[in-house]
Protein backbone atom coordinates (compact mmCIF):
# COMPACT_ATOMS: atom_id res chain seq x y z
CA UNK A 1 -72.52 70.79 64.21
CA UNK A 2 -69.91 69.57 61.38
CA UNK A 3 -71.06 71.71 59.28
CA UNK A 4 -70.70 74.99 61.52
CA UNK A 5 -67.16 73.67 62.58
CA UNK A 6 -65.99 73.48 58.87
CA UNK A 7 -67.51 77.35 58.11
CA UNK A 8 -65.64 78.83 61.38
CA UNK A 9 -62.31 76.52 59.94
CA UNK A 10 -62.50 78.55 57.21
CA UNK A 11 -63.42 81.57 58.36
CA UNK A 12 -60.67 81.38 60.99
CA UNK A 13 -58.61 81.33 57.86
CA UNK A 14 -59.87 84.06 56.67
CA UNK A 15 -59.37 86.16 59.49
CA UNK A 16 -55.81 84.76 59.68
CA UNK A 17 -54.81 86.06 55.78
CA UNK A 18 -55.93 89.67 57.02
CA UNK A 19 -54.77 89.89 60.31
CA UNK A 20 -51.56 87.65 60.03
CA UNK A 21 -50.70 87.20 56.48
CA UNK A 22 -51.49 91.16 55.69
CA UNK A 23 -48.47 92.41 58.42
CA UNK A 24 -46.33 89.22 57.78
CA UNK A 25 -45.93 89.91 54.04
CA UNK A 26 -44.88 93.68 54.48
CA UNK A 27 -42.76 93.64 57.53
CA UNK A 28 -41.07 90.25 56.89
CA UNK A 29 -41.33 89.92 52.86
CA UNK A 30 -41.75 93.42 50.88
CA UNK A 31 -39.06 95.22 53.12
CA UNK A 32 -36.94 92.87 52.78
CA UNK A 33 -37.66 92.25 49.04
CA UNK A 34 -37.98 88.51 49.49
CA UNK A 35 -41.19 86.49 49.18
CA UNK A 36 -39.30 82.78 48.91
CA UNK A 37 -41.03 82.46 52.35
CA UNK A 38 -43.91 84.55 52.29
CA UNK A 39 -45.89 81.32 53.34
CA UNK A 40 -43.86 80.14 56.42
CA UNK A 41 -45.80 81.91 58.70
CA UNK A 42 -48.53 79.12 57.82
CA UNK A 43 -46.18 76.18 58.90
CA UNK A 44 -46.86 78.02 62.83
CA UNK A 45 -50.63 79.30 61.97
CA UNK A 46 -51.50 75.92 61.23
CA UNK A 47 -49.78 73.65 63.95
CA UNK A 48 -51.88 76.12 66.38
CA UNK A 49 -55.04 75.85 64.78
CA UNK A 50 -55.63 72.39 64.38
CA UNK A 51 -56.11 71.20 67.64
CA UNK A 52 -58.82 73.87 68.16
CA UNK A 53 -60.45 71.71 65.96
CA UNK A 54 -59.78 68.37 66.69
CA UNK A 55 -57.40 67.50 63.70
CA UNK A 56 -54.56 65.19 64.86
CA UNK A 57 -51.66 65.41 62.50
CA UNK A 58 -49.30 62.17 62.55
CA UNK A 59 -45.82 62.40 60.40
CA UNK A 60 -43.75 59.69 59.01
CA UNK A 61 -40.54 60.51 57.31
CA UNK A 62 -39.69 63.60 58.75
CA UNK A 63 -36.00 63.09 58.15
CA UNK A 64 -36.80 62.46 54.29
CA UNK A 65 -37.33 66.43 54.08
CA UNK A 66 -34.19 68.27 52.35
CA UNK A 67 -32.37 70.73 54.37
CA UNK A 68 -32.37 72.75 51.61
CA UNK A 69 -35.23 75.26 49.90
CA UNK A 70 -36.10 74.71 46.28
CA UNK A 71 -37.47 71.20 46.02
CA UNK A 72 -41.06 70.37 44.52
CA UNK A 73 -43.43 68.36 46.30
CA UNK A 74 -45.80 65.81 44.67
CA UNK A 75 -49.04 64.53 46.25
CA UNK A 76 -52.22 62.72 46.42
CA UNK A 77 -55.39 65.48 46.37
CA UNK A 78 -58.19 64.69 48.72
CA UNK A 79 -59.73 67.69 50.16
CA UNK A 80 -58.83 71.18 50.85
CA UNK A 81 -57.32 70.39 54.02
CA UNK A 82 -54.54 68.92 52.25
CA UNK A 83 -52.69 72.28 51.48
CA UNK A 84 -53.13 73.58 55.18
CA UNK A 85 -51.54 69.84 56.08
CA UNK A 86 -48.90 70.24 54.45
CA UNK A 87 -47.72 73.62 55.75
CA UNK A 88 -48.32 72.09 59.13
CA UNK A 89 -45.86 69.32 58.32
CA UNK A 90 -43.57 69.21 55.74
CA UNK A 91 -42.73 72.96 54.30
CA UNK A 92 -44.04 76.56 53.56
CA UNK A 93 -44.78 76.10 49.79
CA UNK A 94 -46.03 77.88 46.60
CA UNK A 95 -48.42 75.93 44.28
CA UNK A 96 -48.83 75.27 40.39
CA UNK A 97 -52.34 75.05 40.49
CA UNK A 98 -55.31 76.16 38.10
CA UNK A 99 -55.79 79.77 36.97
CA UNK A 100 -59.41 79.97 37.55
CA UNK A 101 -58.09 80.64 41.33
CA UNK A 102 -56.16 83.87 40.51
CA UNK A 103 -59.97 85.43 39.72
CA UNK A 104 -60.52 84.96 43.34
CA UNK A 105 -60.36 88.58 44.81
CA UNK A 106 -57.10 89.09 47.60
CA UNK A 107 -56.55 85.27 46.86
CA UNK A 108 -55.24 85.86 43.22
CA UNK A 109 -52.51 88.41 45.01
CA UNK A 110 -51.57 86.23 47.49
CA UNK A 111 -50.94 83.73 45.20
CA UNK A 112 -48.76 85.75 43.25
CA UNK A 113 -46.56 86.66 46.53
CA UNK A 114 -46.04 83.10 46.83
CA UNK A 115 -44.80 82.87 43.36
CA UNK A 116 -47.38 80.54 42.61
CA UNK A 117 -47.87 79.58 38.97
CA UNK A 118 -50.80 79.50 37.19
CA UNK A 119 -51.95 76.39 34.60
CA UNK A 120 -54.41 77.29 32.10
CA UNK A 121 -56.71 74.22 30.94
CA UNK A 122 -58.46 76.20 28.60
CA UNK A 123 -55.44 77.66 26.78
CA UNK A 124 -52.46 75.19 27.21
CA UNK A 125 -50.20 78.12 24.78
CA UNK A 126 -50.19 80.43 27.94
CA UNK A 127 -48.41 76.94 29.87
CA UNK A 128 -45.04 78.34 27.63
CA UNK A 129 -42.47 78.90 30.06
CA UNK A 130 -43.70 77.19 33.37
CA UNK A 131 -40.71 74.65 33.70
CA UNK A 132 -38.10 78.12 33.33
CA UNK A 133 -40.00 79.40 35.90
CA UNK A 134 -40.35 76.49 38.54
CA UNK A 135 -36.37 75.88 38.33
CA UNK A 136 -35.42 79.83 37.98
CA UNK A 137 -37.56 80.20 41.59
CA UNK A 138 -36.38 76.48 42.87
CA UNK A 139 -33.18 78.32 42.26
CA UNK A 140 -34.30 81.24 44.58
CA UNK A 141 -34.81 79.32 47.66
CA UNK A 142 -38.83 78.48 46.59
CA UNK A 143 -40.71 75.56 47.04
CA UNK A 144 -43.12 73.88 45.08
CA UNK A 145 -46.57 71.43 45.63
CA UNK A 146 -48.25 69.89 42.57
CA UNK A 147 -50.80 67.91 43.12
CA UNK A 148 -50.79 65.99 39.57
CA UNK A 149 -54.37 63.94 40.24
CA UNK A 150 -55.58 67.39 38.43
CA UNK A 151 -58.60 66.98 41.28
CA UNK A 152 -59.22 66.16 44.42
CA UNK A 153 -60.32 62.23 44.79
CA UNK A 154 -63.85 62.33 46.57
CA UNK A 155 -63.08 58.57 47.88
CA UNK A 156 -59.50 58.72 48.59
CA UNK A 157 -58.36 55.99 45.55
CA UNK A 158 -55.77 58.26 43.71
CA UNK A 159 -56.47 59.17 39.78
CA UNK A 160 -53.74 58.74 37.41
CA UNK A 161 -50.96 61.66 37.64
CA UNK A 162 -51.10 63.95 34.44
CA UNK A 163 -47.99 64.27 32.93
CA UNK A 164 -47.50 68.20 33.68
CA UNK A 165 -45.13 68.69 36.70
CA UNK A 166 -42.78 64.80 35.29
CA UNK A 167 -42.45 66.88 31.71
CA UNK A 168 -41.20 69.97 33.68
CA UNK A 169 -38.66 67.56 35.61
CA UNK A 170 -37.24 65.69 32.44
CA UNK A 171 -36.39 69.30 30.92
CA UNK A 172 -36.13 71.20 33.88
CA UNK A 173 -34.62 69.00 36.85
CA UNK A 174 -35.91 69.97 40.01
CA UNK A 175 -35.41 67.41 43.56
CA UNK A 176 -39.02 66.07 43.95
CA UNK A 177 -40.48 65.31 47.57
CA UNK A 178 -43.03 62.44 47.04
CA UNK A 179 -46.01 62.55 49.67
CA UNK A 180 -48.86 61.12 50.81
CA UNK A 181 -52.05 62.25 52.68
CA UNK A 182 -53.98 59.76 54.24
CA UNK A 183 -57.41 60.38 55.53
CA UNK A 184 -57.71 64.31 54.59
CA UNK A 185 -61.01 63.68 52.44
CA UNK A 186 -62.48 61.86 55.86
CA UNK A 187 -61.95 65.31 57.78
CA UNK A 188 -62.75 67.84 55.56
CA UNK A 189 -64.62 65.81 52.85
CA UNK A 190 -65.03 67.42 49.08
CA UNK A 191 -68.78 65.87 48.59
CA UNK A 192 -70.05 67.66 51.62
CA UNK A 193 -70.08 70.55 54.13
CA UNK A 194 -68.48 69.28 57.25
CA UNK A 195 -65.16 69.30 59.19
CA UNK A 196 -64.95 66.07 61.06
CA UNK A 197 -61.99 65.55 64.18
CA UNK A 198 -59.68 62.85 63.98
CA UNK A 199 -56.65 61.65 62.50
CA UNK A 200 -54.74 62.54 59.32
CA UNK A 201 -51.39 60.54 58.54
CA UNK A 202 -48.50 62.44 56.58
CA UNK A 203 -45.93 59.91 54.71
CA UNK A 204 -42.74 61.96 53.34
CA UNK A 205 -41.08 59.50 51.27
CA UNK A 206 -37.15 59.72 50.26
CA UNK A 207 -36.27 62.58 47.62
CA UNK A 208 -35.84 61.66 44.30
CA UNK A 209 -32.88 64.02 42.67
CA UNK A 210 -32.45 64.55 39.31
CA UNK A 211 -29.77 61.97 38.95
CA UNK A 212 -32.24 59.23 40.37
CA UNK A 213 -34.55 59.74 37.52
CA UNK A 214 -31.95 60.61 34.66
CA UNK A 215 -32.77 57.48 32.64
CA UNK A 216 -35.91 57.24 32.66
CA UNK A 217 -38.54 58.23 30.37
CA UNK A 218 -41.36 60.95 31.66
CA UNK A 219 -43.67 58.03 31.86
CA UNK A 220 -41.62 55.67 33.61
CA UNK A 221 -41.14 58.78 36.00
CA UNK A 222 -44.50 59.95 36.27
CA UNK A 223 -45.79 56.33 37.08
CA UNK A 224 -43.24 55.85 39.27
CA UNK A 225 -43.94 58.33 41.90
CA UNK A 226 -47.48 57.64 41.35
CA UNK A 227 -46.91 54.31 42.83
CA UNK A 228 -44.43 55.45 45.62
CA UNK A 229 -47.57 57.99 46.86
CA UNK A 230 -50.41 55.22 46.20
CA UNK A 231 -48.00 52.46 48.24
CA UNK A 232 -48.58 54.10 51.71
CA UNK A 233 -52.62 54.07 51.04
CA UNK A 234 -54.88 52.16 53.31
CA UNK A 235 -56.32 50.36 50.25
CA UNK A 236 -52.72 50.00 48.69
CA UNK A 237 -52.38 46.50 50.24
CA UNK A 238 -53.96 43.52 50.95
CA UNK A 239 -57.63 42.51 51.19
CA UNK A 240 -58.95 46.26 51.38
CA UNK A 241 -57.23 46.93 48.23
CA UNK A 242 -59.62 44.30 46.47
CA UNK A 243 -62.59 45.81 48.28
CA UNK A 244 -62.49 49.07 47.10
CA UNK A 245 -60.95 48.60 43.77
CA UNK A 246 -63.23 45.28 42.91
């Protein structure tokens, strides 16, 4: 039965890009010539369709959101459930995420509408550029989500960040929206087919401006928000913390 709920979640995704996302992007973004927001209309799609599904979305730190586009948000990676969470919760978004997902027929498109950015493992020279990019569409009203784990974590204990997105910043300073998703990899798990109800917890942690990371080195940066994610983790306290880390 989990397994059948998670194929119609994603087929009712599907179904959503063609019938939704097709009309939304030409009467709302290519007529107007502006694609800043082309994902917005998931921040309602997704709000509707979790409870069809039994996925309970809890928020803490709403407030810590900026009132203005063109920030970059930085998060744990647990399952694929986190992107749809956080259009549900925090902001419509493009992504700097791996190339391999622009060979995805439709997908690749839609990712370029978003003004999504591709990273290429295999050829780091084609990376040239990607921090002139993120702040010249910051500057445009765009948002951003990295997730710098570089893969989802199968049992929720976060991976070091890479240093991508914290290079960008030092060189290219953007506001960045710390966040973390608690319990994602428990609904829609990466190991296995299944889409499990309950409970996912969203903590949006204060904005860190440029000026609030100035003086520090990219390490010292990149470790830092590292540990402002990991600190709202189940695991990131107490006994539980020696449990699954021991």
């Amino acid at each position: 039965m989990n397994a059948l709920k998670a194929i119609l979640y994603y087929f009712s995704i599907v179904i959503a890009i063609i019938f939704l996302g097709l009309p939304y992007a030409y009467f709302h973004c290519y007529r107007k010539r502006d694609w800043s927001d082309y994902t917005r209309i998931c921040c309602y799609f997704f709000p509707w369709l979790f409870p069809k599904f039994g996925i309970d979305v809890e928020v803490e730190g709403k407030e810590n959101i900026p009132d203005k586009d063109g920030f970059v948000i930085v998060s744990n990676h647990q399952s694929f459930l986190d992107i749809n969470v956080i259009f549900a919760s925090v902001s419509h978004t493009a992504f700097v995420a791996k190339s391999t997902l622009w060979k995805v027929p439709y997908f690749g498109w839609v990712l370029d509408r978003t003004g999504s950015i591709p990273v290429y493992r295999s050829d780091p020279k084609k990376n040239a550029g990607m921090g002139k990019k993120i702040a010249e569409r910051t500057a445009k009203g765009y948002n951003f989500c990295v997730f710098p784990e570089g893969k989802r974590a199968g049992d929720g204990v976060m991976f070091r960040f890479q240093n991508g997105i914290f290079r960008i910043a030092k060189t290219n300073p953007v506001n960045i929206l710390p966040i973390t998703l608690i319990d994602t990899g428990k609904r829609l798990p990466k190991t296995k087919l299944g889409l499990f109800p309950g409970k996912v917890k969203v903590v949006i942690h204060p904005v860190l401006k440029p000026s609030d990371y100035e003086n520090m080195s990219m390490e010292e940066l990149r470790d830092g928000v590292h540990d402002i994610v990991e600190s709202a983790l189940p695991y990131a306290s107490g006994e539980l913390l020696n449990q699954v880390k021991g």
